[in-house]
Protein backbone atom coordinates (compact mmCIF):
# COMPACT_ATOMS: atom_id res chain seq x y z
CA UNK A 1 0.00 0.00 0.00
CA UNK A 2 1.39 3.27 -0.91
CA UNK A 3 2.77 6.02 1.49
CA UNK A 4 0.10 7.97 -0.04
CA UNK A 5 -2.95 5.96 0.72
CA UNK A 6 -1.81 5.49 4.02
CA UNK A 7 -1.55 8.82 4.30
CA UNK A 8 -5.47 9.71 2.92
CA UNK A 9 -6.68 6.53 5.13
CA UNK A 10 -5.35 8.59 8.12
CA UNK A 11 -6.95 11.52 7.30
CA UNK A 12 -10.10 9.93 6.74
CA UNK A 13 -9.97 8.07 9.63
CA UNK A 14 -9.60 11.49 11.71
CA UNK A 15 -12.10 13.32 9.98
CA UNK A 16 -14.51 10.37 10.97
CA UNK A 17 -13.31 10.52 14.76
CA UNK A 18 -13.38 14.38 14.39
CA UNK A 19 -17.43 14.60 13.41
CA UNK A 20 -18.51 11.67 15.60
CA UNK A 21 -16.59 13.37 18.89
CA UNK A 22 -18.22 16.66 17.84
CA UNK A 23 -21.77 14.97 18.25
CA UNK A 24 -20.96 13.28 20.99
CA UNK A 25 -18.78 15.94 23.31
CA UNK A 26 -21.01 19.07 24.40
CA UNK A 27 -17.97 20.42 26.46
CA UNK A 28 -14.37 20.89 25.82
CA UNK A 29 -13.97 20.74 22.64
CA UNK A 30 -11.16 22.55 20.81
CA UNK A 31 -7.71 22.16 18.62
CA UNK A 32 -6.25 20.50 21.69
CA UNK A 33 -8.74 17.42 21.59
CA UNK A 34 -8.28 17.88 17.46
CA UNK A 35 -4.51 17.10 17.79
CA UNK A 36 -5.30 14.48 20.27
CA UNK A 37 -7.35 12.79 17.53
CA UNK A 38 -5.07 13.67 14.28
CA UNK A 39 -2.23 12.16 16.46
CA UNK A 40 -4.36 8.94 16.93
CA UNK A 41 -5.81 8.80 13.58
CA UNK A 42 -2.35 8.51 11.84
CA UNK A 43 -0.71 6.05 14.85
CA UNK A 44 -3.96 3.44 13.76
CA UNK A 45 -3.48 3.88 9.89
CA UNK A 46 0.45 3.71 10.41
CA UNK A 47 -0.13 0.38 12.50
CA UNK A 48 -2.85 -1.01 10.10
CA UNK A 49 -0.52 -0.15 6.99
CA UNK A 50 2.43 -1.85 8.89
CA UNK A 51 0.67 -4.70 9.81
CA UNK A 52 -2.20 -5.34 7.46
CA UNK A 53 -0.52 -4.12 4.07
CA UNK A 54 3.44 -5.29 5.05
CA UNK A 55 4.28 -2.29 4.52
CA UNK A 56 8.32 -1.28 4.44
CA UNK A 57 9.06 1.42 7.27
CA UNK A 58 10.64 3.28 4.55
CA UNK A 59 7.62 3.68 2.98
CA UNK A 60 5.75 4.93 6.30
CA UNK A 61 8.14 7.67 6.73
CA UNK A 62 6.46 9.62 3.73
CA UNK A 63 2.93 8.85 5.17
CA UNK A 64 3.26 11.95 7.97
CA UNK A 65 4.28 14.86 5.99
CA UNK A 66 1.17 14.48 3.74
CA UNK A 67 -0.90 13.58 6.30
CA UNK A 68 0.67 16.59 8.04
CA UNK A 69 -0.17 18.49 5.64
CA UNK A 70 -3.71 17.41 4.85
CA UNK A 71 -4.67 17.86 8.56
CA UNK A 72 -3.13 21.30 8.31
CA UNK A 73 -5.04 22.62 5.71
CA UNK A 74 -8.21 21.84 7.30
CA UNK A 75 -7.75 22.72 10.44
CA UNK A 76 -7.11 25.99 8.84
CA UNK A 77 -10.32 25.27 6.84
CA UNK A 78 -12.15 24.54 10.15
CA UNK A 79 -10.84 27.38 12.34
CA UNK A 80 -11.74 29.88 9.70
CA UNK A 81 -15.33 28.56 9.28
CA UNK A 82 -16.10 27.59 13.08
CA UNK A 83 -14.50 30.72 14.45
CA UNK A 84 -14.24 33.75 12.36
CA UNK A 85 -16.09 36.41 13.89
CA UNK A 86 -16.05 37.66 9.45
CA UNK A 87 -17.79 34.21 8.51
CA UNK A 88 -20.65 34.80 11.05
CA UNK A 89 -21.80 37.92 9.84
CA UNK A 90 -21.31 36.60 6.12
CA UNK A 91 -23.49 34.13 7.19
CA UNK A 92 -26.48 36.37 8.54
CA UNK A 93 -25.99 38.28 5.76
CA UNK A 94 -27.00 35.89 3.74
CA UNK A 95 -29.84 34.08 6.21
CA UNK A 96 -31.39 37.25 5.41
CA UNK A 97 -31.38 37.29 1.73
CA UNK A 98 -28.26 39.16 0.85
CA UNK A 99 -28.34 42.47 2.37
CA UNK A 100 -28.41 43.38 6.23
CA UNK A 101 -28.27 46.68 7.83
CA UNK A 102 -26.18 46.66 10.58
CA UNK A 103 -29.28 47.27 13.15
CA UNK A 104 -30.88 44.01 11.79
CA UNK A 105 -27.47 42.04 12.39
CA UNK A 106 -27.38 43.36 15.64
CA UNK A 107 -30.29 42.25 16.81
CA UNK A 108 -29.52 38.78 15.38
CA UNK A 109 -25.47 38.98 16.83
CA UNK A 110 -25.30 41.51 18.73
CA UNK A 111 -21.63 43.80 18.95
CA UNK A 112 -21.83 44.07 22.57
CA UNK A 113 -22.44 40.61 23.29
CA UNK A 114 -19.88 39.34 20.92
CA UNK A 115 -17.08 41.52 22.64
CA UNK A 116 -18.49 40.46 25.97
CA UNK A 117 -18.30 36.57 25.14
CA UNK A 118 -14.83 37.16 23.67
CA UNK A 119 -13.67 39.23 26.65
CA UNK A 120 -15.03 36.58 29.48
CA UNK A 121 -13.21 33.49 26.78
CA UNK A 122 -9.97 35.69 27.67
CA UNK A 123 -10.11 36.02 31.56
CA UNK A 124 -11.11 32.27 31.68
CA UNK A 125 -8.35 31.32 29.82
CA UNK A 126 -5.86 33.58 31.87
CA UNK A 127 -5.02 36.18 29.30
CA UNK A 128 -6.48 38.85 30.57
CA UNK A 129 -7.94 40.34 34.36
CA UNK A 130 -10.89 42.33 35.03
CA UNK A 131 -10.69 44.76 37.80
CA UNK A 132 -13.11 46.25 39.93
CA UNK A 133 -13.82 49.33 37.65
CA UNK A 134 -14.73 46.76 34.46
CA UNK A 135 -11.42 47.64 33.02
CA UNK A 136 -9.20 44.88 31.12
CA UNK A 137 -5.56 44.09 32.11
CA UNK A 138 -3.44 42.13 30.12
CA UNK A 139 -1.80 39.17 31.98
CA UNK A 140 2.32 38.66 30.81
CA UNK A 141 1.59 36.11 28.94
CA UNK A 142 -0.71 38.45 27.10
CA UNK A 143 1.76 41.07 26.63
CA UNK A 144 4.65 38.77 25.32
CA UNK A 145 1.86 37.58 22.57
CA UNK A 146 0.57 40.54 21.56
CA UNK A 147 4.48 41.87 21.20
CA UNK A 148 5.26 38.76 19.11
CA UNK A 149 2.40 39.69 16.79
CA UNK A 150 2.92 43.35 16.61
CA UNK A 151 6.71 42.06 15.12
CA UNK A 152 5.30 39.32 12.59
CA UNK A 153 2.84 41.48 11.40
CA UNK A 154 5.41 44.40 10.76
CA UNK A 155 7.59 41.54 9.18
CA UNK A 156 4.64 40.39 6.79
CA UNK A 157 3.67 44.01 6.61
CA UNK A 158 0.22 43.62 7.84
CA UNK A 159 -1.03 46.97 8.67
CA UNK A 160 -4.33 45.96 10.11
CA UNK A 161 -6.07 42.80 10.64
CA UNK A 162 -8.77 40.95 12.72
């Protein structure tokens, strides 16, 4: 068996395990639990290839970089479509026929409460406080992240974005 069908077998295999969790889990789901199951997905294909298909080892060693890369893209695919604050108002937009004032897509996602989901997401997560006055402080952690992406996007010269 190719490295190759090994390699789409794998990827397969974790979209499979990827939808069923999704139905299954109500709570904690994220990337974390996605590389959890990409990492599993290719160990089972790898050890099905190996034993099922006799497979050379030198053939297995091509197997991750395309599954690598496979996964990559649609994790990319899936973060952009699950999570992008841009999709979900494309999306309303066009629940409501194509055009949308931006009273009417407030009422159906409200601003306010999309800042105020995103801004309780970063204090549980630790990367950011909220005082007694309502105002936000960064954590270090914070700081050091937003520095590192102030840099790449002045490397990539990015001049706004988000």
């Amino acid at each position: 068996m190719p490295a190759f069908l090994t390699s789409i077998g794998a990827f397969c295999l974790f979209l499979l395990i990827h939808v069923i969790a999704w139905r299954i889990i109500r709570e904690r789901k994220g990337l974390l639990l996605l590389a959890w199951i990409a990492i599993g997905s290719f160990l089972l294909a790898t050890i099905v290839a190996i034993s099922a298909f006799s497979e050379p080892l030198s053939d297995i060693s091509m197997t991750l970089p395309i599954f690598g890369c496979l996964t990559l893209a649609y994790l990319h695919l899936y973060v952009g479509t699950f999570r992008s604050l841009s999709v979900r108002i494309l999306e309303e937009i066009d629940r409501a026929g194509g055009h949308m004032t931006t009273d009417e897509l407030d009422r159906v996602y409200p601003v306010k409460g999309m800042f105020d989901e995103r801004f309780a997401l970063l204090a549980r997560h630790h990367w950011i406080t909220i005082d007694q006055h309502g105002c936000f402080l960064p954590m270090r952690k914070t700081v050091l992240a937003a520095g590192m992406i102030v840099r790449l996007r002045k490397l990539y010269g990015i001049k706004r974005a988000g």
